[in-house]
Protein backbone atom coordinates (compact mmCIF):
# COMPACT_ATOMS: atom_id res chain seq x y z
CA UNK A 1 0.00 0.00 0.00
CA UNK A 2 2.78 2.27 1.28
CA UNK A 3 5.01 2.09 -2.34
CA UNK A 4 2.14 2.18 -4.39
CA UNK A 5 1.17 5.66 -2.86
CA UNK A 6 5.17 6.48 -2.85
CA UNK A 7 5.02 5.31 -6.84
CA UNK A 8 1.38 7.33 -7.48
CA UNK A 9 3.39 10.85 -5.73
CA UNK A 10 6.71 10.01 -7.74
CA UNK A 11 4.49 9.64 -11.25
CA UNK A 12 2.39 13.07 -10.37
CA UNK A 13 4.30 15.82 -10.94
CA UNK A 14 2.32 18.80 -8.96
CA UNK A 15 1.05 16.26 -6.23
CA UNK A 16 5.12 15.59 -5.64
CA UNK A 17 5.93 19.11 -5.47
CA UNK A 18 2.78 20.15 -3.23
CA UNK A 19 3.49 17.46 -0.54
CA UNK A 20 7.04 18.50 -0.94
CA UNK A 21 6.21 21.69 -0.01
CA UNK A 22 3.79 20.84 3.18
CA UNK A 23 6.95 18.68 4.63
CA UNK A 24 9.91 21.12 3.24
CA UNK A 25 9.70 24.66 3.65
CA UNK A 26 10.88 25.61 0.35
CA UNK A 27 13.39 29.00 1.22
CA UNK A 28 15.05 27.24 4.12
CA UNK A 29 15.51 23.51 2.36
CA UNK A 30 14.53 21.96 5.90
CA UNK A 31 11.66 20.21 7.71
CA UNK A 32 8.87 22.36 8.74
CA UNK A 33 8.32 22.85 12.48
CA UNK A 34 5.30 20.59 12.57
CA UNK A 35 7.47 17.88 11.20
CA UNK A 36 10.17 17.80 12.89
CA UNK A 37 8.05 18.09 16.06
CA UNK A 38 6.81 14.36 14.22
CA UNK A 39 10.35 13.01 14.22
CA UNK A 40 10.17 10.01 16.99
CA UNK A 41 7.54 8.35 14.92
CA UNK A 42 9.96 8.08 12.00
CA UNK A 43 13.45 7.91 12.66
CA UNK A 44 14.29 4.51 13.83
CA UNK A 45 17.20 3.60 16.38
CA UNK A 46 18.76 0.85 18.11
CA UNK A 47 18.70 0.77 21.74
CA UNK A 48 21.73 2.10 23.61
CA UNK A 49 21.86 5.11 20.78
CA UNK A 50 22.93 8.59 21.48
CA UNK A 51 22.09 11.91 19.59
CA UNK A 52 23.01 14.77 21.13
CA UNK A 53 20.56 17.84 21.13
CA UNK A 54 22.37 19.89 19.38
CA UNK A 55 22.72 17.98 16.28
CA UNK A 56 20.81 18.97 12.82
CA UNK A 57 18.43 16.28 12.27
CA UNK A 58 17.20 17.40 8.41
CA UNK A 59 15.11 14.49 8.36
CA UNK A 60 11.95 13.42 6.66
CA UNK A 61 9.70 10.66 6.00
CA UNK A 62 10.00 9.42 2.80
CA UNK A 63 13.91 8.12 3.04
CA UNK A 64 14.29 5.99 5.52
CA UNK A 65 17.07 6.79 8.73
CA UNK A 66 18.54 3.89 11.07
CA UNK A 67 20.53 4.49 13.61
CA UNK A 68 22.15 0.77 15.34
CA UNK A 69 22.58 -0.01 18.46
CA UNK A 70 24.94 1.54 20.61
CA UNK A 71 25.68 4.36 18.01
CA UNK A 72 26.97 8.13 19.04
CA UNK A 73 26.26 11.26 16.68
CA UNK A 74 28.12 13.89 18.55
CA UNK A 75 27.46 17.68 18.68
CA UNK A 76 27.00 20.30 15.98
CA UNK A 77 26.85 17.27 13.26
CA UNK A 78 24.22 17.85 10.11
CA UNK A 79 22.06 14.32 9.23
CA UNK A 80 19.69 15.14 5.40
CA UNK A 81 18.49 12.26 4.38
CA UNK A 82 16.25 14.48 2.02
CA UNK A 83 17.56 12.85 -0.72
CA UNK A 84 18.53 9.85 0.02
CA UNK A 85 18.43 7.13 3.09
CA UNK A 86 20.90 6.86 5.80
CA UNK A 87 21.53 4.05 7.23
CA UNK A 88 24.38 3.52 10.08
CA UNK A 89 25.16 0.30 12.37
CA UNK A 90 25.74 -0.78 15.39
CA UNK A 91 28.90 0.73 18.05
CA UNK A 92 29.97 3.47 15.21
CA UNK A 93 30.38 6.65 15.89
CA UNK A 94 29.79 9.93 14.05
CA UNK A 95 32.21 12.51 15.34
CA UNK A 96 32.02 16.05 16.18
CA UNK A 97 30.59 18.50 13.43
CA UNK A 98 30.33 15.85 10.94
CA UNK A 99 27.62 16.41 7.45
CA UNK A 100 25.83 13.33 6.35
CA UNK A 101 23.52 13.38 3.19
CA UNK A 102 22.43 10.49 1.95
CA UNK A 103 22.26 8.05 -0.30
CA UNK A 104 24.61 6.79 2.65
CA UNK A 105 25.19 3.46 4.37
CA UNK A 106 27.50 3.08 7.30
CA UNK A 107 28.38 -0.01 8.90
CA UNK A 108 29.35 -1.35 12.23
CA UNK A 109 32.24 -0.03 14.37
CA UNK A 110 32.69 2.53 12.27
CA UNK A 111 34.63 5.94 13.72
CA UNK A 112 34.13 9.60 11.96
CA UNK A 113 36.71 12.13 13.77
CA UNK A 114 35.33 15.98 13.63
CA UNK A 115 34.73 17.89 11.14
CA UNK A 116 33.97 14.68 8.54
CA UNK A 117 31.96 15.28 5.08
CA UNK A 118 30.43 12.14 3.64
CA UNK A 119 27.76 13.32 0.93
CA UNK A 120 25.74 11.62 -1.70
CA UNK A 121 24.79 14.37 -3.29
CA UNK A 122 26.25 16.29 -6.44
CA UNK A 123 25.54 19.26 -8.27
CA UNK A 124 24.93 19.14 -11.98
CA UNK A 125 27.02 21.52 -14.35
CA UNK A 126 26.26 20.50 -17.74
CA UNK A 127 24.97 23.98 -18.91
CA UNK A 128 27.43 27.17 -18.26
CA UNK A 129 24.41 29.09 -19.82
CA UNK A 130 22.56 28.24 -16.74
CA UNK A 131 22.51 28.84 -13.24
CA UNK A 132 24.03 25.78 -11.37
CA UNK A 133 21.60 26.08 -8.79
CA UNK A 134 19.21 25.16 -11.76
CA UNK A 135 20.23 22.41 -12.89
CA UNK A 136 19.52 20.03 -10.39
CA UNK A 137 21.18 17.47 -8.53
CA UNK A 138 22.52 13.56 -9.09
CA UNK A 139 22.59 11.35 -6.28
CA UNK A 140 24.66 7.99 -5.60
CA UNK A 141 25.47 5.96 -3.06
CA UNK A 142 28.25 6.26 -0.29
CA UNK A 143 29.23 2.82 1.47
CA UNK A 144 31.03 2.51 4.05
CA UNK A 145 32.17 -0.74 5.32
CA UNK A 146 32.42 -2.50 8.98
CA UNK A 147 35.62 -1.38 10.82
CA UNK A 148 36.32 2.09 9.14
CA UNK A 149 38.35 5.06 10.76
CA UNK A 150 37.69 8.25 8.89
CA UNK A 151 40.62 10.71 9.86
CA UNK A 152 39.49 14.70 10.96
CA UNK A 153 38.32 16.92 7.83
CA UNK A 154 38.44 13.85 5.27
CA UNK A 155 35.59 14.60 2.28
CA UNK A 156 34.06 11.19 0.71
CA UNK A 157 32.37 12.54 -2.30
CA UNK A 158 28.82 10.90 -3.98
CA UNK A 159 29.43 7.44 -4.98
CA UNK A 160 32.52 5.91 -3.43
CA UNK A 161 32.94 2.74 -1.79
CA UNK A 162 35.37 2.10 1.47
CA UNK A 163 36.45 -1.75 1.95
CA UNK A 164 36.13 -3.00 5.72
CA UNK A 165 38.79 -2.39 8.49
CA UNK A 166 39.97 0.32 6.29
CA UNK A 167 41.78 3.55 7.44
CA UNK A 168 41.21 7.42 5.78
CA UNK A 169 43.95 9.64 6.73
CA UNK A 170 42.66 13.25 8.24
CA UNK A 171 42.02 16.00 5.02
CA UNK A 172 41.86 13.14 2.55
CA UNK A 173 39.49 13.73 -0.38
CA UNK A 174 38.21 10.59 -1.66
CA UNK A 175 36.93 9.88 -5.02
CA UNK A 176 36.92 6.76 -6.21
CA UNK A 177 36.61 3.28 -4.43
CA UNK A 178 39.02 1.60 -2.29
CA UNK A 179 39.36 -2.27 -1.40
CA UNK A 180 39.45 -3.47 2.16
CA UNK A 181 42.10 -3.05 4.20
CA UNK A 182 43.78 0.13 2.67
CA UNK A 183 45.01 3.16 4.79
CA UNK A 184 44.32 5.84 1.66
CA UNK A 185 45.38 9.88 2.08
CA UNK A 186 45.77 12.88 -0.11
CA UNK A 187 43.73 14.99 -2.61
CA UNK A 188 42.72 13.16 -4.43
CA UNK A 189 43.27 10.08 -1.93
CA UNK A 190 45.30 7.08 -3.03
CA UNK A 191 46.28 3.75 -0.84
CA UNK A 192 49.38 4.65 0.58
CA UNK A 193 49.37 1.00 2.69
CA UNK A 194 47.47 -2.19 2.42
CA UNK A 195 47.46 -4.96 5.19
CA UNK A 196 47.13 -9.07 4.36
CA UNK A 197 44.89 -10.33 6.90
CA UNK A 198 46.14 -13.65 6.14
CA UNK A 199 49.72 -13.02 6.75
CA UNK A 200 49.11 -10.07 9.64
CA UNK A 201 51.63 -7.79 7.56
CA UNK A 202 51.34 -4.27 6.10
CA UNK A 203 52.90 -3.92 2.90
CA UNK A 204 53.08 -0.67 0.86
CA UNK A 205 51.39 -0.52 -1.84
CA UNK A 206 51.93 2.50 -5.07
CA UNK A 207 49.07 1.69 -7.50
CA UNK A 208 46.28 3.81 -8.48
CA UNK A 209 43.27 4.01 -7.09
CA UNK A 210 40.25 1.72 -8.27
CA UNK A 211 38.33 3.58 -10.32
CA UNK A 212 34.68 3.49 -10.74
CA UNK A 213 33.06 2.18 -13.54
C-alpha cells in the first residue's frame, strides 16, 4: 500500500511538489516545524543510541534513517536524508561536526573524527548558460564498510565505496573506491598502505586508485 502511494506521488508531478512543499519549507531547504516536532515516529534507532541535542536532524519521512545499536552522533553534526536514506550500524560513531547526506550506508564499528563530510549528493554543471543552482542534482550511493576510521576533515564525495577495516587519513578527499584493508590519504586520496589479513603484515602498496566504472 505504502510504495504504491510512494510510486502514485513520484508519477504526479504537482502532487510531488505540493506534498514537498507541506513537509519542506521551500526557502530554508529543511523540515517544517510541525514535522520535525513528528520526528520520533519516523526515525528509527537501536537501543543504547545517542544523539546529542544539538545535532541537525534534516530528516523526513519518505527516506528511511537507522541508527544501530549503541551508536553516538556527537554535537554540531548535520544528518539530510532528504535525498537519500541513511543508514548507520551498530557501536559506530559519528564525530564532532560531521555532514551526512544520503544516499549513505555506514556499517558497524565505524569511527568519523570531527569535522567529517560524507555526501551523496552532487551538483549538476552541464549547462554554463545556466545557473548551477538550476540544474539540479545527481545522487549515488556512499558505502562505508564495517571497521572504518575516517581521519578529521576527510571529504568522501557521492558514490565511493570504502572496503572493511579500512583507514582514511585526516584531510583526505576521496573519489573513487578503495578495497578493504587500505590506509588511503591525499587529494585526491590514493592507498598509501594495504594490510594481508592472512599473513598479519602491512605492505606498501603504489598503485592507483580503483576507479569506478
Amino acid at each position: 500500500m505504502l510504495v504504491r502511494l510512494k510510486e502514485k506521488i513520484k508519477n504526479n508531478p504537482p502532487l510531488k511538489t505540493f506534498i514537498h512543499r507541506l513537509l519542506v519549507h521551500p526557502i530554508k531547504t529543511r523540515p517544517r516545524f510541525w514535522l520535525r516536532c513528528c520526528r520520533f515516529l519516523y526515525i528509527k534507532r537501536g537501543k543504547g543510541t545517542v544523539i546529542y541535542r544539538n545535532t541537525r536532524k534534516d530528516i523526513v519521512p519518505f527516506n528511511d534513517f537507522y541508527l544501530g545499536d549503541h551508536s553516538v552522533i556527537e554535537s554540531f553534526s548535520t544528518l539530510n536524508n532528504m535525498v537519500g536514506e541513511i543508514r548507520i550500524g551498530s557501536r559506530s560513531r559519528i564525530g564532532l561536526g560531521n555532514t551526512i547526506i544520503g544516499p549513505v550506508h555506514i556499517g558497524n564499528d565505524v569511527n568519523l573524527a570531527q569535522g567529517v563530510v560524507v555526501s551523496g549528493l552532487n551538483h549538476n554543471y552541464e549547462d554554463p548558460c545556466q545557473t548551477i543552482i538550476s540544474q539540479g542534482v545527481v545522487t549515488s550511493l556512499i558505502t562505508i564498510e564495517d571497521d572504518v576510521w575516517v581521519g578529521a576533515n576527510a571529504v568522501l564525495l557521492f558514490g565511493v565505496t570504502i572496503g572493511h577495516h579500512s583507514v582514511v587519513a585526516g584531510g583526505s578527499i576521496v573519489t573513487h573506491d578503495f578495497p578493504p584493508y587500505s590506509v588511503v590519504a591525499g587529494n585526491p586520496a590514493k592507498v598509501i598502505k594495504y594490510y594481508d589479513p592472512q599473513q598479519n603484515l602491512s605492505l606498501i602498496h603504489i598503485s592507483e586508485p580503483t576507479r569506478r566504472t
